[in-house]
C-alpha atoms as a PDB file:
ATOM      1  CA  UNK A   1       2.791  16.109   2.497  1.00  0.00           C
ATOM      2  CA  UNK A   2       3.176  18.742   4.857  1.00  0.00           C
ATOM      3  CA  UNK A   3       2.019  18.364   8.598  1.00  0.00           C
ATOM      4  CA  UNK A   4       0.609  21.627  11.178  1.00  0.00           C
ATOM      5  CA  UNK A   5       3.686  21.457  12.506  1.00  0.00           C
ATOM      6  CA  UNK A   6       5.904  22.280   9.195  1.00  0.00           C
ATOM      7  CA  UNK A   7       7.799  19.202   9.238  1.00  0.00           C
ATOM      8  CA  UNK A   8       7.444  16.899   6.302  1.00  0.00           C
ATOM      9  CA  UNK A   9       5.513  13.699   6.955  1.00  0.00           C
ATOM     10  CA  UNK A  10       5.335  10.811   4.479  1.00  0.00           C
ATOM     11  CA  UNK A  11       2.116   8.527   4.453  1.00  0.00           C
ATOM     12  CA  UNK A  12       2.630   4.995   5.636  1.00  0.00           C
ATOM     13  CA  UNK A  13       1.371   2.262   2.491  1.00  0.00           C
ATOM     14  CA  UNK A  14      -1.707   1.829   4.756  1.00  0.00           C
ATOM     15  CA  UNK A  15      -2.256   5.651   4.794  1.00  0.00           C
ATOM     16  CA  UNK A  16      -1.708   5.640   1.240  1.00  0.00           C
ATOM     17  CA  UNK A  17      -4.124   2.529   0.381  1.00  0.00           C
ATOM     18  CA  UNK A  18      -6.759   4.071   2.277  1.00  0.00           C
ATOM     19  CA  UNK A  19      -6.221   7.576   0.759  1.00  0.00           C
ATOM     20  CA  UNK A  20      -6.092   6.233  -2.920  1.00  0.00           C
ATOM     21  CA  UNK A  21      -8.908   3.711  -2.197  1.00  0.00           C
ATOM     22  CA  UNK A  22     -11.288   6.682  -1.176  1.00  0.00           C
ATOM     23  CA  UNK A  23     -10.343   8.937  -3.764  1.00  0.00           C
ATOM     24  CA  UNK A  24     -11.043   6.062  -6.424  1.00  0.00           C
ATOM     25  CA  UNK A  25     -14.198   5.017  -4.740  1.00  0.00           C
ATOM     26  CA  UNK A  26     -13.524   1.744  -3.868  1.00  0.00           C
ATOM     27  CA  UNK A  27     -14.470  -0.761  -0.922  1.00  0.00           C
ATOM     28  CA  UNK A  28     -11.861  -3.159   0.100  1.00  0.00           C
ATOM     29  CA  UNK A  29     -13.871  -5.555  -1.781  1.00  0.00           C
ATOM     30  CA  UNK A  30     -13.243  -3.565  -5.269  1.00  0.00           C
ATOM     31  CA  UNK A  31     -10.031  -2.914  -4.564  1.00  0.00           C
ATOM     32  CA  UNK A  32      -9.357  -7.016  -3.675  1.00  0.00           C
ATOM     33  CA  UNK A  33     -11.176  -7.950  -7.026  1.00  0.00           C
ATOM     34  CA  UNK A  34      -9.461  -5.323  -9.138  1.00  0.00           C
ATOM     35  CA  UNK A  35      -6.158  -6.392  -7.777  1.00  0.00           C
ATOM     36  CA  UNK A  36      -7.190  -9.749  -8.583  1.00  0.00           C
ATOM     37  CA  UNK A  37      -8.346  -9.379 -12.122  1.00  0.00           C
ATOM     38  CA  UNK A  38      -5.388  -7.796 -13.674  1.00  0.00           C
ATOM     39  CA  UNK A  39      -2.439  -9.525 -11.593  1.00  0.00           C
ATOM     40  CA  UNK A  40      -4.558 -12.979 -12.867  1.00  0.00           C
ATOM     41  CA  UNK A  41      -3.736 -13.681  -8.907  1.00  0.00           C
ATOM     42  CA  UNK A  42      -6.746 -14.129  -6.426  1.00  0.00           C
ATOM     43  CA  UNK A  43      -5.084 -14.947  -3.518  1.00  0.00           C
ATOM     44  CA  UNK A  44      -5.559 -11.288  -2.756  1.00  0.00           C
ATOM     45  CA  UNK A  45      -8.662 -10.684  -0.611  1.00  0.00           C
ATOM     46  CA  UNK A  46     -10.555  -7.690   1.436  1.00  0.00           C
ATOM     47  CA  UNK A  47      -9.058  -9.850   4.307  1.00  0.00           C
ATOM     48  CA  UNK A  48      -5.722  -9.002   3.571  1.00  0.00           C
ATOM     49  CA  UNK A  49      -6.175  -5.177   1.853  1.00  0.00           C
ATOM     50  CA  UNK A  50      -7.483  -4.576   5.466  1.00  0.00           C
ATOM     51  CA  UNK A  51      -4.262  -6.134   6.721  1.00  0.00           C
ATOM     52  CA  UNK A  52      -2.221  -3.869   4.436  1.00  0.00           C
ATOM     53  CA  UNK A  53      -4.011  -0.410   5.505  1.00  0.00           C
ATOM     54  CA  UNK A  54      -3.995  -1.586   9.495  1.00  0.00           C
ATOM     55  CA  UNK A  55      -0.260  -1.780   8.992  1.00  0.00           C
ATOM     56  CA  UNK A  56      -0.527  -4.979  10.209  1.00  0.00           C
ATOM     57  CA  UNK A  57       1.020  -6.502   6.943  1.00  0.00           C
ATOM     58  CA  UNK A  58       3.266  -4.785   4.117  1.00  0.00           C
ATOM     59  CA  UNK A  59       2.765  -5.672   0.655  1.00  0.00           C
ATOM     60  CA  UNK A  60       5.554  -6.936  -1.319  1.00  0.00           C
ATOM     61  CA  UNK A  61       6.922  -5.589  -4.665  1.00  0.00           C
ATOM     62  CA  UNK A  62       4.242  -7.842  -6.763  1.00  0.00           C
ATOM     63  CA  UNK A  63       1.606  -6.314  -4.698  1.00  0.00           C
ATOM     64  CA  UNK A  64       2.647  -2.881  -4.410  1.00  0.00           C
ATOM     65  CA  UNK A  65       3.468  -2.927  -8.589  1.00  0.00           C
ATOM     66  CA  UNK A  66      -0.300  -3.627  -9.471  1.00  0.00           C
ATOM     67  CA  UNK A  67      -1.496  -1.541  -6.138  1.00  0.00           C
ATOM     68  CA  UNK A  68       0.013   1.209  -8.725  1.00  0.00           C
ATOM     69  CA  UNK A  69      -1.498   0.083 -11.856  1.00  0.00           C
ATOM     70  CA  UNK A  70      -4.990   0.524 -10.342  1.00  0.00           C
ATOM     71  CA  UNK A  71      -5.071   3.286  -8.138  1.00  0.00           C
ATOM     72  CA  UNK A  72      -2.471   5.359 -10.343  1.00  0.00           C
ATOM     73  CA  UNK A  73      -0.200   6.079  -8.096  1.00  0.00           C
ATOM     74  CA  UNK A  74       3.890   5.842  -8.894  1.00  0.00           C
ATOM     75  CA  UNK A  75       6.044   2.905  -7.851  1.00  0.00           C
ATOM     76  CA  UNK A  76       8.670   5.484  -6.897  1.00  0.00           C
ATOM     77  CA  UNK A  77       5.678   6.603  -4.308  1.00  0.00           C
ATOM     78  CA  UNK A  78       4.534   2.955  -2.819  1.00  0.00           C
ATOM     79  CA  UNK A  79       8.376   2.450  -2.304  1.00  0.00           C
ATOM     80  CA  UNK A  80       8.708   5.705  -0.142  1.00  0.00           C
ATOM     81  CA  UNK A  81       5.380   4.821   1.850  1.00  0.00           C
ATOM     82  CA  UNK A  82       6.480   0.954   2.192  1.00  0.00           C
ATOM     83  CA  UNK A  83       9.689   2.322   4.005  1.00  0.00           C
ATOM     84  CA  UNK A  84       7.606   4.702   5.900  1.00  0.00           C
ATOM     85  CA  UNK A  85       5.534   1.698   7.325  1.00  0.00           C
ATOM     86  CA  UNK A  86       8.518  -0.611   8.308  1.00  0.00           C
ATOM     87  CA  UNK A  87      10.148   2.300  10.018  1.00  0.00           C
ATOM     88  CA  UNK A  88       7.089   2.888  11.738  1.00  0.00           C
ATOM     89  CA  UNK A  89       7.319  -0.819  13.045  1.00  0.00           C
ATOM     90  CA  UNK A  90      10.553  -1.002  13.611  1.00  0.00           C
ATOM     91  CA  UNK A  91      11.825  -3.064  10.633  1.00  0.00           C
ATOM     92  CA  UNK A  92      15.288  -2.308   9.342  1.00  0.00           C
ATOM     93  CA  UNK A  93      14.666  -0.036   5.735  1.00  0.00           C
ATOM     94  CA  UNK A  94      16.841  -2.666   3.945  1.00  0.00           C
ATOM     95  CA  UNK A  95      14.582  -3.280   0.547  1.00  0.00           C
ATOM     96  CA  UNK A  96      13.001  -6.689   0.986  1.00  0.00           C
ATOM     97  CA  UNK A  97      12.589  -8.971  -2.456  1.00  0.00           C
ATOM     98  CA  UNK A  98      10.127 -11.635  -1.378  1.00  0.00           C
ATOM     99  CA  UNK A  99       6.429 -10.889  -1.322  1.00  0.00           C
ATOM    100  CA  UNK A 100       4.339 -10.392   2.645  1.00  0.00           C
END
């Protein structure tokens, strides 16, 4: 993505979530419950999707693997917007292995 100014700007994973969410029509709710139904995990809920797109939380690898396989959207890409986020908060862009 492109900004006014020329320079390249990268969406943060909240950006992203709420982009992708909106394009596939989906509350937080939907996305929670979709989430939920094909990682067999419900310990994902609107709660915490509003977490993620806040930026007040990052989701791990597990997370950001099935965020892809429902909104279509590359790993490659979540990767590049999870760094974007922890730069944007200050965390080191070392690649974490344990799940927020």
């Amino acid at each position: 993505m492109v900004g006014g100014t020329g320079m390249r700007t990268q969406l943060s994973i909240g950006e992203l979530i709420i982009h992708l969410r909106g394009q596939h029509g989906l509350t937080q709710y939907e996305l929670a419950d979709q989430l939920a139904g094909v990682s067999g995990n419900d310990a994902v809920t609107r709660e915490e999707v509003s977490r993620w797109e806040r930026g007040k939380r990052i989701p791990g690898p597990y997370w950001r693997n099935w965020l892809s396989e429902v909104l279509g959207c590359p790993s490659e890409r979540w990767e590049s917007a999870a760094v974007t986020a922890r730069r944007s908060r200050g965390i080191p862009d070392q690649r974490r292995q344990h799940v927020d």
